[in-house]
C-alpha atoms as a PDB file:
ATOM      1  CA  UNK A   1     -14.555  58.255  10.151  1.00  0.00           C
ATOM      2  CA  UNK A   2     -17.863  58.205  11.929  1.00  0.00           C
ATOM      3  CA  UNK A   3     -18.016  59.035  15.756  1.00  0.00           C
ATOM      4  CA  UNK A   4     -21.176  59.253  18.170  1.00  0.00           C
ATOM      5  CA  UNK A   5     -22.010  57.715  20.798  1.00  0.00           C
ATOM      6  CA  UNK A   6     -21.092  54.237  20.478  1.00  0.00           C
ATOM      7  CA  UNK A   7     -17.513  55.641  19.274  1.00  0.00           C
ATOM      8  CA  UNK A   8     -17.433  57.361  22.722  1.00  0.00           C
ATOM      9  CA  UNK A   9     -18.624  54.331  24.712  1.00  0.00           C
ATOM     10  CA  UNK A  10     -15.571  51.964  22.184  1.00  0.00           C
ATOM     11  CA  UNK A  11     -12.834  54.501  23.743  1.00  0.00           C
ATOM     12  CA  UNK A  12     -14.065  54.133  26.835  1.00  0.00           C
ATOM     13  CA  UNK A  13     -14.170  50.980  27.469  1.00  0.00           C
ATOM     14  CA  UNK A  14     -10.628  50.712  25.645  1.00  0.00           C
ATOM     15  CA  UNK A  15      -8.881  53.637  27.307  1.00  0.00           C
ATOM     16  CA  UNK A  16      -9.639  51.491  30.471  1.00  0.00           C
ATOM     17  CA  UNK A  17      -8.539  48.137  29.403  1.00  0.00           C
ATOM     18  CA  UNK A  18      -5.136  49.914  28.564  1.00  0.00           C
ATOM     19  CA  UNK A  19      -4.890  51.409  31.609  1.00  0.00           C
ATOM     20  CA  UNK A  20      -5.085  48.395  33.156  1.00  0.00           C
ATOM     21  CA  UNK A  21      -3.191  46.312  30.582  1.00  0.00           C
ATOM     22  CA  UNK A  22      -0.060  48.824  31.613  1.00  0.00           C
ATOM     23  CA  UNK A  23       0.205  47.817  34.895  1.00  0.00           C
ATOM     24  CA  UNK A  24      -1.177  43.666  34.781  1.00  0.00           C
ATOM     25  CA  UNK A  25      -0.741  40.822  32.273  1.00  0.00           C
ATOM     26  CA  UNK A  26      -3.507  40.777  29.963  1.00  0.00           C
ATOM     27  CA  UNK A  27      -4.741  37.666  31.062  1.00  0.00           C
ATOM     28  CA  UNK A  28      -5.483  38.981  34.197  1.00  0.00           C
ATOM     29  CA  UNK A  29      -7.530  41.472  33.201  1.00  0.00           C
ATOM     30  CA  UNK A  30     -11.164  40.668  33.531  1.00  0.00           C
ATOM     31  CA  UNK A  31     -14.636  42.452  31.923  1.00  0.00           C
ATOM     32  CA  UNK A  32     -15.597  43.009  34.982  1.00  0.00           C
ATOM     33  CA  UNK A  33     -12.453  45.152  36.246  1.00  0.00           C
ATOM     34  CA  UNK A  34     -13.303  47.279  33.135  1.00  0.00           C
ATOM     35  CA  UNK A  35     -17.220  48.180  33.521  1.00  0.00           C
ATOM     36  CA  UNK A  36     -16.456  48.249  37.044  1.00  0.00           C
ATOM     37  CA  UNK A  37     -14.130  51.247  36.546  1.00  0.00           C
ATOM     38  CA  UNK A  38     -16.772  52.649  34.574  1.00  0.00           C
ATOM     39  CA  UNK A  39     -19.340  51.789  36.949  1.00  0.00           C
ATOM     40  CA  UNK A  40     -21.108  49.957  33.840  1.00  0.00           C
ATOM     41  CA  UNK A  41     -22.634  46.756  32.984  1.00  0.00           C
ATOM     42  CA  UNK A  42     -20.584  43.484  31.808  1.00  0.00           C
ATOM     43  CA  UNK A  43     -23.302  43.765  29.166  1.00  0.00           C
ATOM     44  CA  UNK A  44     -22.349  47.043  27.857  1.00  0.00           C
ATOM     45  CA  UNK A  45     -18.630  45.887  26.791  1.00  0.00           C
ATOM     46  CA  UNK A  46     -20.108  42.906  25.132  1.00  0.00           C
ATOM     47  CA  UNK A  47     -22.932  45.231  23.278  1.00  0.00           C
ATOM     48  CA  UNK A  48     -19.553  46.953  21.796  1.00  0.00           C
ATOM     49  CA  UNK A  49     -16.687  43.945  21.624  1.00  0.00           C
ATOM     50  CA  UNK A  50     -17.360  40.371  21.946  1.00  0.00           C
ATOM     51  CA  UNK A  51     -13.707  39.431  23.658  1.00  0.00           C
ATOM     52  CA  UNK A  52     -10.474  41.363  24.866  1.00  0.00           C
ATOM     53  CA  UNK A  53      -8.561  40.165  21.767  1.00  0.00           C
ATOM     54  CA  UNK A  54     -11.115  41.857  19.645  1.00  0.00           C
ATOM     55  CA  UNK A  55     -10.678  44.910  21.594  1.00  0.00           C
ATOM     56  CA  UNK A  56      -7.364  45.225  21.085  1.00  0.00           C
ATOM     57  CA  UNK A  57      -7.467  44.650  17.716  1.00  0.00           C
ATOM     58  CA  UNK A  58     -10.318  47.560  17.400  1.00  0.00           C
ATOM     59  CA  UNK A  59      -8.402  50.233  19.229  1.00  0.00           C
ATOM     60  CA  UNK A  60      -5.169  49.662  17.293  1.00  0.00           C
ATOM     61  CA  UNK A  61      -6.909  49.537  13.948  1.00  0.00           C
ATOM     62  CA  UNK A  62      -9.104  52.919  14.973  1.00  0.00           C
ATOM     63  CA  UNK A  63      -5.701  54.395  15.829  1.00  0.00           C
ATOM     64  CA  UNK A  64      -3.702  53.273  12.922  1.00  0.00           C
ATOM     65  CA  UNK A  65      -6.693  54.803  10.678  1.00  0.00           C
ATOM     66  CA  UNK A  66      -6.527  58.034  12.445  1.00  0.00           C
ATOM     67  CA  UNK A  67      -2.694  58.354  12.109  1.00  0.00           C
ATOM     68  CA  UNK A  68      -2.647  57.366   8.175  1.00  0.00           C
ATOM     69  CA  UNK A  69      -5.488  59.994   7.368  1.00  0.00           C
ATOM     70  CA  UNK A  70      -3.267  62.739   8.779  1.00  0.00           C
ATOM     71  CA  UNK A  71      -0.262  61.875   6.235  1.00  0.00           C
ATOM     72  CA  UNK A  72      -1.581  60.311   3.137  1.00  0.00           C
ATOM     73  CA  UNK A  73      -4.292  61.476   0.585  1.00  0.00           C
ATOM     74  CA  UNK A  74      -7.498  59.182   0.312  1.00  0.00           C
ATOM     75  CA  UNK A  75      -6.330  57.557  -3.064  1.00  0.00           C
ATOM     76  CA  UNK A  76      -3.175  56.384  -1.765  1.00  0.00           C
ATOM     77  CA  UNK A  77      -4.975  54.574   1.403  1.00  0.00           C
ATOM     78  CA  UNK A  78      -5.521  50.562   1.426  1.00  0.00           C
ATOM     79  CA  UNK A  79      -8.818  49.828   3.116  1.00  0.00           C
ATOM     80  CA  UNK A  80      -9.934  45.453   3.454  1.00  0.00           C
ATOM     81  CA  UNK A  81     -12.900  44.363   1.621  1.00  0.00           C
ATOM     82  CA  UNK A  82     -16.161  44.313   2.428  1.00  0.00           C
ATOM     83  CA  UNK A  83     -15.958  40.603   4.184  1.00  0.00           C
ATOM     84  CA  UNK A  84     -12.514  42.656   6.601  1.00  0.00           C
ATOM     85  CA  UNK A  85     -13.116  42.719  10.220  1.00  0.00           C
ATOM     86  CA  UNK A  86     -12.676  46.315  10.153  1.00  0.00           C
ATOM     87  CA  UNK A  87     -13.556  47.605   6.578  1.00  0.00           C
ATOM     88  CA  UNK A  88     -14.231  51.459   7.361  1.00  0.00           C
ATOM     89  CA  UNK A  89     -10.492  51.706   8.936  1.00  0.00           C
ATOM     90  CA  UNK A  90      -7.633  52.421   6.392  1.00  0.00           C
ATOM     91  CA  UNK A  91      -4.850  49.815   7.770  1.00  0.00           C
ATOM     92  CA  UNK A  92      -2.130  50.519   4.871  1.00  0.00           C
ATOM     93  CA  UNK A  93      -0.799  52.855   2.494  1.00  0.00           C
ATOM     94  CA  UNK A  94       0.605  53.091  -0.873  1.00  0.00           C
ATOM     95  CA  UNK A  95       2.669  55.572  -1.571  1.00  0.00           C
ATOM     96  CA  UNK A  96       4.311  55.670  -5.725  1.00  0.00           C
ATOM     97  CA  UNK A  97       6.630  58.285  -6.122  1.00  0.00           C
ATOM     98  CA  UNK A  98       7.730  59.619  -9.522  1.00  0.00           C
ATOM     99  CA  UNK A  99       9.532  56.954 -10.454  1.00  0.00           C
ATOM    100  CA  UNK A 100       6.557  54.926 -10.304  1.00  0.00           C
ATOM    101  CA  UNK A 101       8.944  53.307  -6.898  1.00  0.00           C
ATOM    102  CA  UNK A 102       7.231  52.378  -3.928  1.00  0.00           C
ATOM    103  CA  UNK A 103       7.689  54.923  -1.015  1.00  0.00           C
ATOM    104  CA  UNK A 104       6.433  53.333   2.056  1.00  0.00           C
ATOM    105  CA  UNK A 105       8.919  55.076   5.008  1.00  0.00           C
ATOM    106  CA  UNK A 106       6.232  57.320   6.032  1.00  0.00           C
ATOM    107  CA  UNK A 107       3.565  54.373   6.258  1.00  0.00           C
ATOM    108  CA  UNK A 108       6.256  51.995   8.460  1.00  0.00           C
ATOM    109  CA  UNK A 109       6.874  55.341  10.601  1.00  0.00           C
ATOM    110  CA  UNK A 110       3.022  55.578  11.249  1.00  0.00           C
ATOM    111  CA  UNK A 111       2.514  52.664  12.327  1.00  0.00           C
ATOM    112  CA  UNK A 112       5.760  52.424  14.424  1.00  0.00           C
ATOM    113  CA  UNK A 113       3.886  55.325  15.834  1.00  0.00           C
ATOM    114  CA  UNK A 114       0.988  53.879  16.953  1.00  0.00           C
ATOM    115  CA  UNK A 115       3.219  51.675  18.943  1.00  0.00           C
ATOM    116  CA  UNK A 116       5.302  53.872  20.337  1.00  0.00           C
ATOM    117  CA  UNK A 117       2.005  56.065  21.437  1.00  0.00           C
ATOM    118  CA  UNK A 118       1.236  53.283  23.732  1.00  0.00           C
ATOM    119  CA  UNK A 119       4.446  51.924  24.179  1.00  0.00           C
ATOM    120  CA  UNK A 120       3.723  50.127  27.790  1.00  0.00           C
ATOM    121  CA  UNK A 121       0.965  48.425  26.848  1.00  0.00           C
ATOM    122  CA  UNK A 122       1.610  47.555  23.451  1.00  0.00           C
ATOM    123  CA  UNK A 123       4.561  45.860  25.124  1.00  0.00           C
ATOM    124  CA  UNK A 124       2.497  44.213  27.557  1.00  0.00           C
ATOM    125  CA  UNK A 125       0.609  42.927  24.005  1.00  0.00           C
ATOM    126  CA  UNK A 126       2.683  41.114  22.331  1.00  0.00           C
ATOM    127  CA  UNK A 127       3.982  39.643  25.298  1.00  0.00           C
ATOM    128  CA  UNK A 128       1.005  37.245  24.355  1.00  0.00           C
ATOM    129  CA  UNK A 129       1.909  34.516  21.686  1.00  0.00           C
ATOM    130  CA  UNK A 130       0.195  32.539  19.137  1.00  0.00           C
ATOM    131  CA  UNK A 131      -3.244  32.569  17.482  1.00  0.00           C
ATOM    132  CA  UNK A 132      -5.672  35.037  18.671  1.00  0.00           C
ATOM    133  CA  UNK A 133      -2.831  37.820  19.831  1.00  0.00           C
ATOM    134  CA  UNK A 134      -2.117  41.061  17.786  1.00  0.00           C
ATOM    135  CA  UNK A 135       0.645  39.482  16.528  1.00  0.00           C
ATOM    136  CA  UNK A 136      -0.795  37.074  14.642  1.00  0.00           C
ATOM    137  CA  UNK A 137      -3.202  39.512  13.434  1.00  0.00           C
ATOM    138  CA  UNK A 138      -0.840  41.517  12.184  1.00  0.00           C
ATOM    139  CA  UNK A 139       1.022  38.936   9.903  1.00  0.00           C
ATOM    140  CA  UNK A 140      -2.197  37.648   8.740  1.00  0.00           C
ATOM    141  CA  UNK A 141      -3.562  41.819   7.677  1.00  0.00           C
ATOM    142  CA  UNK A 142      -0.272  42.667   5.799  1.00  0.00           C
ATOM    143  CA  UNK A 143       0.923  39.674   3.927  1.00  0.00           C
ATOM    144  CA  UNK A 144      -1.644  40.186   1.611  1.00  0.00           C
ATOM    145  CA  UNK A 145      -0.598  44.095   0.857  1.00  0.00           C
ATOM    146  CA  UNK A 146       2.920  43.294   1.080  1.00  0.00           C
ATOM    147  CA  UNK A 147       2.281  40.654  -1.469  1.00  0.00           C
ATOM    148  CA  UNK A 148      -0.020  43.349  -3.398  1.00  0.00           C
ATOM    149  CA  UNK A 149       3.120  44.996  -3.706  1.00  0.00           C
ATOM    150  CA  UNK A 150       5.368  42.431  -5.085  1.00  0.00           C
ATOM    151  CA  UNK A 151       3.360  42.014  -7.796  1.00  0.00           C
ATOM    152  CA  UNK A 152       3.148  45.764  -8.573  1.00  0.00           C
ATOM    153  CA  UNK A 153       6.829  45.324  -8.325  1.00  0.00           C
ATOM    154  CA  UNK A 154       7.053  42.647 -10.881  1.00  0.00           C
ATOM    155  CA  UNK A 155       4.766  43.900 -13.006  1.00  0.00           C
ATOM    156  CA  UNK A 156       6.306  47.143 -12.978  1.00  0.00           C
ATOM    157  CA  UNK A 157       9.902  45.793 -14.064  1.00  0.00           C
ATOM    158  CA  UNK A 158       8.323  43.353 -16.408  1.00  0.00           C
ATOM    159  CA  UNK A 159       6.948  46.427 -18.569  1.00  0.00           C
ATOM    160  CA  UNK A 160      10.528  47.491 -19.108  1.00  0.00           C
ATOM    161  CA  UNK A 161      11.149  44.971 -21.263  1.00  0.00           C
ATOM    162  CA  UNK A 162      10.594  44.605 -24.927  1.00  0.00           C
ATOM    163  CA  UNK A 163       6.779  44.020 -25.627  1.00  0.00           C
ATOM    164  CA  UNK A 164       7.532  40.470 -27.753  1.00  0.00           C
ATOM    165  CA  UNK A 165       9.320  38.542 -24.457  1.00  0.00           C
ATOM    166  CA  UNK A 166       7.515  40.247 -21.897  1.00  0.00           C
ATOM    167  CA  UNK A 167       4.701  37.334 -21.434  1.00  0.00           C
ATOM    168  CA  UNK A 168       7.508  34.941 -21.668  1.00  0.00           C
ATOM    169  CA  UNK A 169       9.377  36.352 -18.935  1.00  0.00           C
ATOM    170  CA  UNK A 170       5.832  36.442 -16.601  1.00  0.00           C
ATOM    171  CA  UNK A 171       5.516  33.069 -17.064  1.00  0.00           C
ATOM    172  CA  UNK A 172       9.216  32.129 -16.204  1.00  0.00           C
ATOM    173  CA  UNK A 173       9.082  34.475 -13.259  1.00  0.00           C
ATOM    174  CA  UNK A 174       6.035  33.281 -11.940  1.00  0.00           C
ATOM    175  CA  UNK A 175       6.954  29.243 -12.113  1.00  0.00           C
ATOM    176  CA  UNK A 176       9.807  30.253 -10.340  1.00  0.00           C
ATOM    177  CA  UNK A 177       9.070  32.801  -7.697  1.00  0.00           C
ATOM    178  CA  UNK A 178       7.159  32.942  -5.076  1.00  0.00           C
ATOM    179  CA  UNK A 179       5.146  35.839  -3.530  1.00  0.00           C
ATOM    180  CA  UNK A 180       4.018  33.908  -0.736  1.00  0.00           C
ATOM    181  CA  UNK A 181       7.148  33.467   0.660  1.00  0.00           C
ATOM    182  CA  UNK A 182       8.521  36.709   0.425  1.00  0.00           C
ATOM    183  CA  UNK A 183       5.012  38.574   1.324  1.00  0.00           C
ATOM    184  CA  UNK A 184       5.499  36.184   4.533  1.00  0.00           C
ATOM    185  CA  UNK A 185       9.124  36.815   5.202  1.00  0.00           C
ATOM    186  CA  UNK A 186       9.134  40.353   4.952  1.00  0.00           C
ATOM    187  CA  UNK A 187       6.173  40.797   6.628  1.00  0.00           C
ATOM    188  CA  UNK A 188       7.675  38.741   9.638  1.00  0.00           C
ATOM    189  CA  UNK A 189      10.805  41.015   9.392  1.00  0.00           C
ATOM    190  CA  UNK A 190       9.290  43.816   9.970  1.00  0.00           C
ATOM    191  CA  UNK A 191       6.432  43.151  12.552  1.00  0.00           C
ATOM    192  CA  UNK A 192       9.001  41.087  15.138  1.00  0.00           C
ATOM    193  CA  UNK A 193      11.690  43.970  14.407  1.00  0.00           C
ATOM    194  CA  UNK A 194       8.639  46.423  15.741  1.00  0.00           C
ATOM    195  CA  UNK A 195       8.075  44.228  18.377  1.00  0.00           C
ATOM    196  CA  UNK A 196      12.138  44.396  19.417  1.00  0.00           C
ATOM    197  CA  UNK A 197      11.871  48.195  19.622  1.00  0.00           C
ATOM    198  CA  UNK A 198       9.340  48.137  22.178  1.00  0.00           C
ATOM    199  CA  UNK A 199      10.950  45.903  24.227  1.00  0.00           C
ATOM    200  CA  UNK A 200      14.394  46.764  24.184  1.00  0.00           C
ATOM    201  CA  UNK A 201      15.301  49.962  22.273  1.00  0.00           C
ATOM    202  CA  UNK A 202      15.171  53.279  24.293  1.00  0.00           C
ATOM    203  CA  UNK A 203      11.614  55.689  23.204  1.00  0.00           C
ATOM    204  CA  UNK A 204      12.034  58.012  19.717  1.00  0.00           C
ATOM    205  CA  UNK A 205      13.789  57.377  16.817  1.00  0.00           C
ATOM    206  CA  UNK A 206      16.446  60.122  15.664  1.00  0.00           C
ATOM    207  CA  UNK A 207      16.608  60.446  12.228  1.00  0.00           C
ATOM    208  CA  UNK A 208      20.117  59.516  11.229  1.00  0.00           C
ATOM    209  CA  UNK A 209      19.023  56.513  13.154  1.00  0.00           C
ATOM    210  CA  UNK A 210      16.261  55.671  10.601  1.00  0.00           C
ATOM    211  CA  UNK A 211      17.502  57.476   7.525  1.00  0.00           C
ATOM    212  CA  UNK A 212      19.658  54.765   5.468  1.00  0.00           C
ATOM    213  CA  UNK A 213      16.745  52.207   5.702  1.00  0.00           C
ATOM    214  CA  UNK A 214      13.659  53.702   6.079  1.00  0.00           C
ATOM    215  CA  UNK A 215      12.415  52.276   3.127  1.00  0.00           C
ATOM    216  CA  UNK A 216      14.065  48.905   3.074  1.00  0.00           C
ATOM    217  CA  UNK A 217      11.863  46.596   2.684  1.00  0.00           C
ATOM    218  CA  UNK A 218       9.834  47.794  -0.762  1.00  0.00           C
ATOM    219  CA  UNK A 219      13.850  48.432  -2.178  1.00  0.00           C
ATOM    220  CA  UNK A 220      15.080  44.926  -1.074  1.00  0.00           C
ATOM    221  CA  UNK A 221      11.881  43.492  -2.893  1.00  0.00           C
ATOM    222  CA  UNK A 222      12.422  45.755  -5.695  1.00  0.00           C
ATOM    223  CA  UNK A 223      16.341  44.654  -5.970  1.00  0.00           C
ATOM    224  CA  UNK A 224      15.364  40.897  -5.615  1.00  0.00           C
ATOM    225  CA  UNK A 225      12.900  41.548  -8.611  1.00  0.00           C
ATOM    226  CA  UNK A 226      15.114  43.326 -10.597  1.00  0.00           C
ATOM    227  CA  UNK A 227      17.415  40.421 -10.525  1.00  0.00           C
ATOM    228  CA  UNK A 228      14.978  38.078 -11.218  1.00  0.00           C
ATOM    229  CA  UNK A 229      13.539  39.405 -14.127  1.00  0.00           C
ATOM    230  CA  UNK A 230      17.122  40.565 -15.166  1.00  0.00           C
ATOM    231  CA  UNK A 231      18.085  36.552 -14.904  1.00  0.00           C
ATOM    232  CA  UNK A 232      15.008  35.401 -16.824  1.00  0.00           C
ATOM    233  CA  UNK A 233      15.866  38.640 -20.091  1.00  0.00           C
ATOM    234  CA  UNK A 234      19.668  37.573 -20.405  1.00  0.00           C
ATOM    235  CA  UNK A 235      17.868  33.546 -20.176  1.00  0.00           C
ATOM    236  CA  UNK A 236      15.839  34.441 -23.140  1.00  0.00           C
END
């Protein structure tokens, strides 16, 4: 990940707006409180973000990166295309184990991380509500890797089979699932239960807190494709 100056002058500038964010609603906050702290320019926090949402969305995605390139090797990082608001950070992780399962706990734990890192003003946050928040950022970045994974997921049980039904199955599994929905569902789950923690659960995590369901969302998906593939064999 690259730093120099303009890295410096991004943390700044961000390091102050969560300062402030940890003490006053966000919509209070003004550029001016921020390069004023600084003793900078308004135009120097436009040179480097073009709004306060977009800064908020920078800093957590610059943190998330940092924290998944401490626990997972480069191959088993997700990075957004080329088009991504943010294609040089790392904002996922796959991790197969040798069961060729998805093992995601230490990606969730990251990123509850992050959170907890900041933990008064990501509160302060996701106070906000609707288009343009984190929130809404968030559900829009993972649905696609969650649904990514469903269809590793299916594919993955699908090859089980025996070779001569296995297109057969696809196509009954495919007319009658849908990865949208679940991609969206689970990725709602997971991002409001976050969200709950902040707000009303008391700072750390013990582990025979986490333990039984740390990776509960990539096994529920794999259980509710297992079934439904399982359905659509005995159908056949």
């Amino acid at each position: 990940m690259r730093g120099g100056k303009s890295l410096e002058a991004k943390l700044s500038l961000a390091q102050t707006f969560v300062e402030l964010a940890e003490t006053m609603p966000i919509d209070d906050i003004t550029v001016n409180m921020i390069v004023d702290r600084l003793g900078k320019h308004r135009k120097t926090f436009y040179y480097h973000f073009p709004s306060k949402s977009y800064l908020v969305v920078w800093l957590f995605r610059y943190e998330l990166a940092r924290e998944l390139e401490k626990t997972f090797a480069p191959d088993q990082l997700v990075f957004e295309g080329a088009d991504g608001m943010f294609p040089e950070f790392a904002y996922y992780a796959r991790n197969i184990d040798e069961n060729t399962r998805i093992y995601n706990a230490p990606f969730f734990d990251g990123l509850y991380s992050c959170f907890e890192r900041r933990r008064a003003y990501y509160r302060n946050v996701f106070s906000q509500l609707g288009p343009g928040t984190l929130e809404h950022y968030l559900l829009s970045l993972y649905m696609p890797a969650i649904a990514d994974d469903i269809r590793y997921l299916m594919d993955r049980k699908i090859s089980e089979q025996k070779l001569m039904v296995r297109e057969d199955i696809r196509i009954r599994v495919d007319r009658g699932y849908s990865v949208d929905f679940l991609a969206e569902f689970f990725t709602g789950a997971f991002v409001s239960r976050y969200i709950q923690r902040l707000n009303y659960a008391s700072v750390g995590r013990t582990a025979q807190e986490i333990s039984p369901f740390e990776n509960v969302i990539h096994d529920s998906l794999g259980w509710l494709i297992h079934q439904e593939v399982t359905r659509h064999a005995l159908e056949g």
